[in-house]
N, C-alpha and C. Protein backbone atom coordinates (compact mmCIF):
# COMPACT_ATOMS: atom_id res chain seq x y z
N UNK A 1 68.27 31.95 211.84
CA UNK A 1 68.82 32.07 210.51
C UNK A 1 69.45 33.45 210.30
N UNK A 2 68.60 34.48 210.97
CA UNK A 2 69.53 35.68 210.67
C UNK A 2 70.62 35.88 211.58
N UNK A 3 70.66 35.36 212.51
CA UNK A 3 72.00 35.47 213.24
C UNK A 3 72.93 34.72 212.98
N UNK A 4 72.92 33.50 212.20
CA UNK A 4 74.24 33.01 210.94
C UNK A 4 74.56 33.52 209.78
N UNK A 5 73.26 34.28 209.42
CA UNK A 5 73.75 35.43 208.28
C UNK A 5 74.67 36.49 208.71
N UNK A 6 74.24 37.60 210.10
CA UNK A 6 74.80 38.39 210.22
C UNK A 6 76.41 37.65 211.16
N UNK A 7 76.32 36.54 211.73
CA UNK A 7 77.92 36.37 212.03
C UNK A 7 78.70 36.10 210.72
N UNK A 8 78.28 35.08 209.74
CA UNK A 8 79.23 34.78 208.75
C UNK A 8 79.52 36.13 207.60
N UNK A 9 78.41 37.30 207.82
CA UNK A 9 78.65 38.90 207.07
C UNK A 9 79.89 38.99 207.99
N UNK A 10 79.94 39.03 209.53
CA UNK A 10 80.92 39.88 210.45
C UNK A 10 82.02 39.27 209.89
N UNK A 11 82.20 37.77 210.27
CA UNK A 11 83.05 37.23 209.83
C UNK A 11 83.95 37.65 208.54
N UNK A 12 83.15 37.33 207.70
CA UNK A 12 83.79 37.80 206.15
C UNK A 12 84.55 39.59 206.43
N UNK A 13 83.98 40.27 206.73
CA UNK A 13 84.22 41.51 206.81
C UNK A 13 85.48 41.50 207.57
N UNK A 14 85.45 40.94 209.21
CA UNK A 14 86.47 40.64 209.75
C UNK A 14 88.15 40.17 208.77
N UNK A 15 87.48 39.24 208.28
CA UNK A 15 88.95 38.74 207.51
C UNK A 15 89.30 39.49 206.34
N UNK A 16 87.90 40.23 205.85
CA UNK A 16 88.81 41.11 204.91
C UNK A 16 89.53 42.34 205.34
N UNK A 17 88.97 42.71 206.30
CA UNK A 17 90.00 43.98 207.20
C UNK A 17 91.18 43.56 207.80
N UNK A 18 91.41 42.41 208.24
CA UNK A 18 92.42 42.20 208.69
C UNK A 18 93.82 41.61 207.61
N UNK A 19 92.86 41.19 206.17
CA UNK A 19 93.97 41.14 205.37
C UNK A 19 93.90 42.63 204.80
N UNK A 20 93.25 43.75 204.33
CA UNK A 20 93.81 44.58 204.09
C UNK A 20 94.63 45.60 205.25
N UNK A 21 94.45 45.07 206.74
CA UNK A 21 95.23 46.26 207.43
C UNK A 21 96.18 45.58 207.76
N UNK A 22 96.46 44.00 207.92
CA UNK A 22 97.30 43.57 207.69
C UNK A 22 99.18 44.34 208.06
N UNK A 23 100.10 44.46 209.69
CA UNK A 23 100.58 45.41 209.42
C UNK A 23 101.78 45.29 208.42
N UNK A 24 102.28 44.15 208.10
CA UNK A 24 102.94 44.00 207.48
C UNK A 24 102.82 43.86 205.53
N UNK A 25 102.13 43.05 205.53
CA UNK A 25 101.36 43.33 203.85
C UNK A 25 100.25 44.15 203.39
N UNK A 26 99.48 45.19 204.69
CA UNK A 26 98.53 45.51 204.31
C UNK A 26 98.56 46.83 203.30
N UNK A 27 99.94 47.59 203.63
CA UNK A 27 99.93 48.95 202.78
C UNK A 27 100.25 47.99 201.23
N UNK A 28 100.82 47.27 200.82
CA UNK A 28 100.71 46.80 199.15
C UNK A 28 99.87 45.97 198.95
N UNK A 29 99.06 45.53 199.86
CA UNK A 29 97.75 44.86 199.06
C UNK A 29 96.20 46.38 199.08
N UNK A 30 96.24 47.13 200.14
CA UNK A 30 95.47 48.26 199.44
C UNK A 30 95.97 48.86 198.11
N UNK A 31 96.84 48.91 198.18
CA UNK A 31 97.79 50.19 196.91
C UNK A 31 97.79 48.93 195.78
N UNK A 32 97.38 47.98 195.39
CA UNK A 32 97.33 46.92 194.88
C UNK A 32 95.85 46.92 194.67
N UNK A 33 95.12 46.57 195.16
CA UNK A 33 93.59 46.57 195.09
C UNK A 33 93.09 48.19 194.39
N UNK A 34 93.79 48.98 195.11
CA UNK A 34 93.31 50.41 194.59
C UNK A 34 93.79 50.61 192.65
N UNK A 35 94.88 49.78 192.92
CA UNK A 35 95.00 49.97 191.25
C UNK A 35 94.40 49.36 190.34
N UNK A 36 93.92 48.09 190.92
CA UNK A 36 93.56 47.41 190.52
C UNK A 36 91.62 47.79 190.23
N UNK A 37 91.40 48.76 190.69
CA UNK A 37 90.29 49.32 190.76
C UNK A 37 89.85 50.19 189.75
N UNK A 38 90.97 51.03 189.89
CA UNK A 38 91.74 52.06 189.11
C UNK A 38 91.10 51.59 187.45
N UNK A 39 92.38 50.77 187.16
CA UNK A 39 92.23 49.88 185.92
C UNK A 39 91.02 49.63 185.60
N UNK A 40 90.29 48.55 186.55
CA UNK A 40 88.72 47.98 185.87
C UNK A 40 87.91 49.58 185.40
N UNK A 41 88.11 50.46 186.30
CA UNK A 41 87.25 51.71 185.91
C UNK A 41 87.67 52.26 184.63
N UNK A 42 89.01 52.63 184.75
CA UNK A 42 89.51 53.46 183.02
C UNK A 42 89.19 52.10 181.85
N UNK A 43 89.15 50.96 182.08
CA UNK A 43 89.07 49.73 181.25
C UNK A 43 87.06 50.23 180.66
N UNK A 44 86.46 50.28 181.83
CA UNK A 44 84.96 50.16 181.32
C UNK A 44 84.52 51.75 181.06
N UNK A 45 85.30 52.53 180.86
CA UNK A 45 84.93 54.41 180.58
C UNK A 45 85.73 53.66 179.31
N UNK A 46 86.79 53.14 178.63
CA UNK A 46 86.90 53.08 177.31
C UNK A 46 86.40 52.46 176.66
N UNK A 47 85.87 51.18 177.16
CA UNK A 47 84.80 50.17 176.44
C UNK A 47 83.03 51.17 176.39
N UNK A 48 82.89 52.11 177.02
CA UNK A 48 81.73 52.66 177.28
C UNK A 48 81.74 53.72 175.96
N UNK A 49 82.99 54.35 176.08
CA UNK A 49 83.23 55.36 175.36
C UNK A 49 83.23 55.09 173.44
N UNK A 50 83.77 53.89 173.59
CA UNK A 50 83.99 52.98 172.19
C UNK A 50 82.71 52.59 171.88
N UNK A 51 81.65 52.04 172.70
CA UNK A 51 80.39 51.63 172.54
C UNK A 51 79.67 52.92 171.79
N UNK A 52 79.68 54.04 172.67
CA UNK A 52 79.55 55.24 172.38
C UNK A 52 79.54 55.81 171.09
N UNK A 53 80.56 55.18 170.69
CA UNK A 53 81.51 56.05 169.07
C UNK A 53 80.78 55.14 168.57
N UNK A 54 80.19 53.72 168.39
CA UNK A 54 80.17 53.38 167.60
C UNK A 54 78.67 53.19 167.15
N UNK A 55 77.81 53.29 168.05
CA UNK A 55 76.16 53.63 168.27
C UNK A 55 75.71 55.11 167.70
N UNK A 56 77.27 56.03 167.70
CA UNK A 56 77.26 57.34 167.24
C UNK A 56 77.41 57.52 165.71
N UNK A 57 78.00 56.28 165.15
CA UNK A 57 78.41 56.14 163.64
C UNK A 57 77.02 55.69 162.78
N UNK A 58 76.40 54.37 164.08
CA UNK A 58 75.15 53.69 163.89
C UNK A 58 74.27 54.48 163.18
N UNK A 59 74.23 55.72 164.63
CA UNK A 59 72.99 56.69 164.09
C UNK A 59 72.89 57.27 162.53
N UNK A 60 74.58 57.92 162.20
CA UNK A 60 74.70 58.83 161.59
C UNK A 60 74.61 58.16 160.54
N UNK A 61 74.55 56.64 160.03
CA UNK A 61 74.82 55.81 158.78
C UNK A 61 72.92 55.87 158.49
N UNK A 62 72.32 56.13 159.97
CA UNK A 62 71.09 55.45 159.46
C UNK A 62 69.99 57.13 158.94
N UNK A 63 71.11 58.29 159.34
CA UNK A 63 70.05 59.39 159.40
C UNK A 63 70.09 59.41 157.46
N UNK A 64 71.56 58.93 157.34
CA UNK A 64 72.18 58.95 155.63
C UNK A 64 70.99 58.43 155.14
N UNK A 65 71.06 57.39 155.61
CA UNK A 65 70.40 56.41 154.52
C UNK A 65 68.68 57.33 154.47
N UNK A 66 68.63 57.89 155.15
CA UNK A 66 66.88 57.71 155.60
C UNK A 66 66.61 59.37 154.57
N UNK A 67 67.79 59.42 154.55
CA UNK A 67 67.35 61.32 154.18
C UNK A 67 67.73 61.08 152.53
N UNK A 68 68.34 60.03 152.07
CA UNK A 68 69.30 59.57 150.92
C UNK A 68 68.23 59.78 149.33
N UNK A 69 66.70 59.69 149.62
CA UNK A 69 65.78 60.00 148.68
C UNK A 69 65.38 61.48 148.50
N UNK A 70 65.72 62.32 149.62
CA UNK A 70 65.20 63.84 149.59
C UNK A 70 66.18 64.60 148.92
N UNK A 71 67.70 64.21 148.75
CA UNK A 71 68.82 64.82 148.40
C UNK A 71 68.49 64.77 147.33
N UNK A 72 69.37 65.80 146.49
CA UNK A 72 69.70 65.64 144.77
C UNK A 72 70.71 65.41 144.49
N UNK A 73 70.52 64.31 143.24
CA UNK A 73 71.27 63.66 142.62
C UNK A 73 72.57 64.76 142.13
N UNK A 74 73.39 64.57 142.20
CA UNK A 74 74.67 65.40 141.57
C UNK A 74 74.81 64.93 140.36
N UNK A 75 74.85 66.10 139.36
CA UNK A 75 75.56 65.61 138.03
C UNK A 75 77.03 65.38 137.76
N UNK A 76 78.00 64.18 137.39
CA UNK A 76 79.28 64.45 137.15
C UNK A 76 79.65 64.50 135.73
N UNK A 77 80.82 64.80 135.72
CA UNK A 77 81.13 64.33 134.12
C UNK A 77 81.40 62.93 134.21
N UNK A 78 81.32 62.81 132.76
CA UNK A 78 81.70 60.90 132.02
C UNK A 78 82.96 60.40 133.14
N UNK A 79 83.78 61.03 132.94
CA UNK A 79 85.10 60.70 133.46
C UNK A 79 84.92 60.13 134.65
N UNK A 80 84.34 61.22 135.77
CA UNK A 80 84.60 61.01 136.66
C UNK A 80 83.31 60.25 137.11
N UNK A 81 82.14 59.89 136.64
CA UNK A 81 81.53 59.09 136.92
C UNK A 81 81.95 57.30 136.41
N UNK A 82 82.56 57.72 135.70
CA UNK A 82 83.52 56.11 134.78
C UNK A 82 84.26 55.57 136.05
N UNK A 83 84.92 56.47 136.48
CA UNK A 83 85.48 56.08 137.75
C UNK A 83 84.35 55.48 139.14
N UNK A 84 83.62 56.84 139.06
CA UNK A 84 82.59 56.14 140.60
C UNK A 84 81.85 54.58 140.35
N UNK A 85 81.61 54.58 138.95
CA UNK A 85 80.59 53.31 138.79
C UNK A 85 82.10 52.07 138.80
N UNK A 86 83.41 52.05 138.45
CA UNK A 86 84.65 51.32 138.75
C UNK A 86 84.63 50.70 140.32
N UNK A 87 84.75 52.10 140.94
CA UNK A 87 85.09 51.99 141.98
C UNK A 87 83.91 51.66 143.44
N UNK A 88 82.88 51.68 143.06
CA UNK A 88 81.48 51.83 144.03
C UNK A 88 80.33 50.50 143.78
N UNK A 89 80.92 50.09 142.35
CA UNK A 89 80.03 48.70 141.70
C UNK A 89 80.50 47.75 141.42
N UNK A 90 81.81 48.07 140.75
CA UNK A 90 82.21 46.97 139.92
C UNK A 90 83.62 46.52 141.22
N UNK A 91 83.74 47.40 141.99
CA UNK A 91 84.41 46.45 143.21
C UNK A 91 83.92 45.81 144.10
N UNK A 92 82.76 45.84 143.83
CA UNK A 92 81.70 44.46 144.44
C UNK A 92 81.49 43.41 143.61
N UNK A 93 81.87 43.48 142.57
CA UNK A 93 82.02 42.58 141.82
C UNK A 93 82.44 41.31 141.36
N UNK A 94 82.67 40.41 141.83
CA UNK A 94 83.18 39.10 141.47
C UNK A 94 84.21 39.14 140.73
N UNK A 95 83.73 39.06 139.00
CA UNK A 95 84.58 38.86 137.66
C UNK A 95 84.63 40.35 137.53
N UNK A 96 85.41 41.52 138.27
CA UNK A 96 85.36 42.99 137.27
C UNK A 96 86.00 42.88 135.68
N UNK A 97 86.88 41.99 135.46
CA UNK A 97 87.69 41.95 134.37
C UNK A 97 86.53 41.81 133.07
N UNK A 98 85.54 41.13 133.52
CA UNK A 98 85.01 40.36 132.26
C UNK A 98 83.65 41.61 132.01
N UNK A 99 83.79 42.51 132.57
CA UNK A 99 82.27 44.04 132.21
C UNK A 99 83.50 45.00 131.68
N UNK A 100 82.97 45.52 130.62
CA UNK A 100 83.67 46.58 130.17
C UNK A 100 82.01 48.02 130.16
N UNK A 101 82.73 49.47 130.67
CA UNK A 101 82.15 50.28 131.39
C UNK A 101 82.05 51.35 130.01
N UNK A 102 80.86 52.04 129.57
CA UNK A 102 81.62 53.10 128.61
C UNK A 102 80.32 53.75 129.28
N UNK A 103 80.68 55.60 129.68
CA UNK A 103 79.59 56.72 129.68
C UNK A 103 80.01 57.62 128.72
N UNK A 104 78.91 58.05 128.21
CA UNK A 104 78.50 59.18 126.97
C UNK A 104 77.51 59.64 127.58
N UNK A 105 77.35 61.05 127.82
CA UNK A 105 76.72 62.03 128.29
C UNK A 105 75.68 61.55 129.21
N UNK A 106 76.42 60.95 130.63
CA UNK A 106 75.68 60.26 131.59
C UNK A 106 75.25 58.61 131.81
N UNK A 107 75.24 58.14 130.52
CA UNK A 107 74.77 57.37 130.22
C UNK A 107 75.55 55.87 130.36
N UNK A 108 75.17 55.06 130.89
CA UNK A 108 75.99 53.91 131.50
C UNK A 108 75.52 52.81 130.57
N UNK A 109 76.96 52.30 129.62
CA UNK A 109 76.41 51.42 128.47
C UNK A 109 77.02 50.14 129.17
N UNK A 110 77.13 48.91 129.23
CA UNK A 110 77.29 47.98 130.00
C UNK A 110 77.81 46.84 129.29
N UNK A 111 78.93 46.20 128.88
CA UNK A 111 79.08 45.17 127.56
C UNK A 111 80.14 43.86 128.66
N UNK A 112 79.86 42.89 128.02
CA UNK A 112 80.52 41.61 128.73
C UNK A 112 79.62 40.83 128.99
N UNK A 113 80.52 40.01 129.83
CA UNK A 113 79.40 38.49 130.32
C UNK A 113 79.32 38.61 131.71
N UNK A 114 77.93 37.67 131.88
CA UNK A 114 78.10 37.21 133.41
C UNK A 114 77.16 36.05 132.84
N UNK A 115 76.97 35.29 134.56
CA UNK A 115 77.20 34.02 134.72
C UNK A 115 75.89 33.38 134.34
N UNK A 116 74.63 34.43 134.80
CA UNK A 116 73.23 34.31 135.37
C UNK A 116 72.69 35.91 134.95
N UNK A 117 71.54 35.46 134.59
CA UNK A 117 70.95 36.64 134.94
C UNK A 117 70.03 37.25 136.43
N UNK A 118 70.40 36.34 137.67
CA UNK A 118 70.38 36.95 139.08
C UNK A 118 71.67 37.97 139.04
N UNK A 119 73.10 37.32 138.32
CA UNK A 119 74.40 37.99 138.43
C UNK A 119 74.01 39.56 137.75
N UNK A 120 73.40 39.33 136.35
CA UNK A 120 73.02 40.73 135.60
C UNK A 120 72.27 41.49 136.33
N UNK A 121 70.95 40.88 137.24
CA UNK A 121 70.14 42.18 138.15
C UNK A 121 70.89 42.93 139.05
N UNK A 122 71.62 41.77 139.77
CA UNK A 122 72.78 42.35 141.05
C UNK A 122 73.95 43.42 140.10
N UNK A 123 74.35 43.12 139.11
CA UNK A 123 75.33 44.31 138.56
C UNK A 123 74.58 45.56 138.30
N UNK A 124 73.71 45.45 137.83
CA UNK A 124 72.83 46.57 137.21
C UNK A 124 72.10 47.11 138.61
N UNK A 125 71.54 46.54 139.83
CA UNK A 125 71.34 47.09 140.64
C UNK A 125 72.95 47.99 141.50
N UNK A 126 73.65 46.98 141.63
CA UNK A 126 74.81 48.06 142.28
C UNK A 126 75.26 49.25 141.40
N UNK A 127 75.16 49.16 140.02
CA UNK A 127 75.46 50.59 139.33
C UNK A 127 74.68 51.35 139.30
N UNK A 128 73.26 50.90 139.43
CA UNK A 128 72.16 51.63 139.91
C UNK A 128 72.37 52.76 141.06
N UNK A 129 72.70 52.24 142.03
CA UNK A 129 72.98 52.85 143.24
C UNK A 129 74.20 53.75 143.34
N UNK A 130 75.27 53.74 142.43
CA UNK A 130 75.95 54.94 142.61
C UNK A 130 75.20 56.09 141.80
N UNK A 131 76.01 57.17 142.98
CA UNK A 131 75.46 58.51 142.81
C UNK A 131 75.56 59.08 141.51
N UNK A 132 74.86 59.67 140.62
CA UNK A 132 74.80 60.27 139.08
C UNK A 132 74.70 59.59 138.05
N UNK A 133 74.26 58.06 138.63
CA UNK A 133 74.28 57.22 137.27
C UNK A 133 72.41 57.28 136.81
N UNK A 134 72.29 57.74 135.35
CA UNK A 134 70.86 57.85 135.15
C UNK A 134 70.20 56.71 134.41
N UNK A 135 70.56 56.49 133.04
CA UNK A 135 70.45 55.45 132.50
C UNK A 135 70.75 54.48 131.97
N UNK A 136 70.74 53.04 132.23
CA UNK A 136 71.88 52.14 131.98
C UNK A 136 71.35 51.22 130.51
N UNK A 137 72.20 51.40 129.89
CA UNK A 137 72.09 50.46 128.61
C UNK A 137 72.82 49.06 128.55
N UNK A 138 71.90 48.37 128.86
CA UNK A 138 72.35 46.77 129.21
C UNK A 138 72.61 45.65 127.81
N UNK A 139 74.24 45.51 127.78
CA UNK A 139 74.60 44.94 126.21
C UNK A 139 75.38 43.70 126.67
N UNK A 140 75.06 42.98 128.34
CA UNK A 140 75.55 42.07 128.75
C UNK A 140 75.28 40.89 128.02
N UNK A 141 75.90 39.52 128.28
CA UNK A 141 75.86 38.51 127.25
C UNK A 141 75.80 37.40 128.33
N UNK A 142 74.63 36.93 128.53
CA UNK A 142 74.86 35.41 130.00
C UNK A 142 75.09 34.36 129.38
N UNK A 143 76.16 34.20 130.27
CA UNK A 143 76.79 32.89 129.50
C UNK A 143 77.01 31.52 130.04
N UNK A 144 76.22 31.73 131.60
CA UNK A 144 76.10 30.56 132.21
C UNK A 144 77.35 29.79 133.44
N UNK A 145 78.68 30.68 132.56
CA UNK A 145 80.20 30.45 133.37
C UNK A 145 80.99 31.43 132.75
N UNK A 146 81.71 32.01 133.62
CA UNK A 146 82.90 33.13 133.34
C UNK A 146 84.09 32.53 133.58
């Protein structure tokens, strides 16, 4: 048994040397194979490298999140918190048209409809979660359909 292993190894080996030295096709099927080598390698250093970047983003999303209770809260003004709770809550939002937004000295007053009150926890939790919002005054109206 091992001496049909090691002839059909010779073998194989045989025919692949003789198609790469080959004298007539053998210099463009090495220079062919070599590029072709070439390629698979720069192909799996950019897929490695991309894996890389993106296990590197992984980390850095998860050190955020983990450190996200030790930080302090930033105070903004009305304005520009009118905007963050727009842009950070209410564009997760389904119906944004149908919540109207008003802050007075921090304070997040909340007026309109929604559908459910699962819909009212989920709004009031995502405005929850932007940064500087302290206390929310809930003047929503469930109405079952928007």
């Amino acid at each position: 048994m091992r001496r049909l292993i090691a002839f059909a190894l010779g073998m194989t080996t045989g025919v692949a040397l003789g198609y790469l030295f080959d004298p007539d096709r053998g210099h463009s099927r090495r220079t062919r194979l070599s590029d072709q080598t070439k390629s698979q390698a720069r192909s799996a250093s950019e897929s490695l490298k991309s894996s890389l970047e993106y296990q590197r983003g992984v980390a850095k999303g998860m050190v955020h999140d983990l450190t996200a209770p030790f930080r302090p809260r930033r105070e903004y003004d009305d304005e520009t918190l009118l905007q963050k709770v727009r842009s950070e809550a209410l564009g997760y939002w389904e119906h944004p048209d149908t919540i109207e937004v008003d802050i007075r000295d921090g304070m997040v007053r909340l007026t309109g409809r929604v559908e459910s009150e699962k819909g009212r926890d989920h709004l009031i939790e995502l405005i929850r979660a932007v940064d500087g919002v302290g206390l929310i005054d809930d003047r929503l109206d469930i109405t079952g359909a928007v």
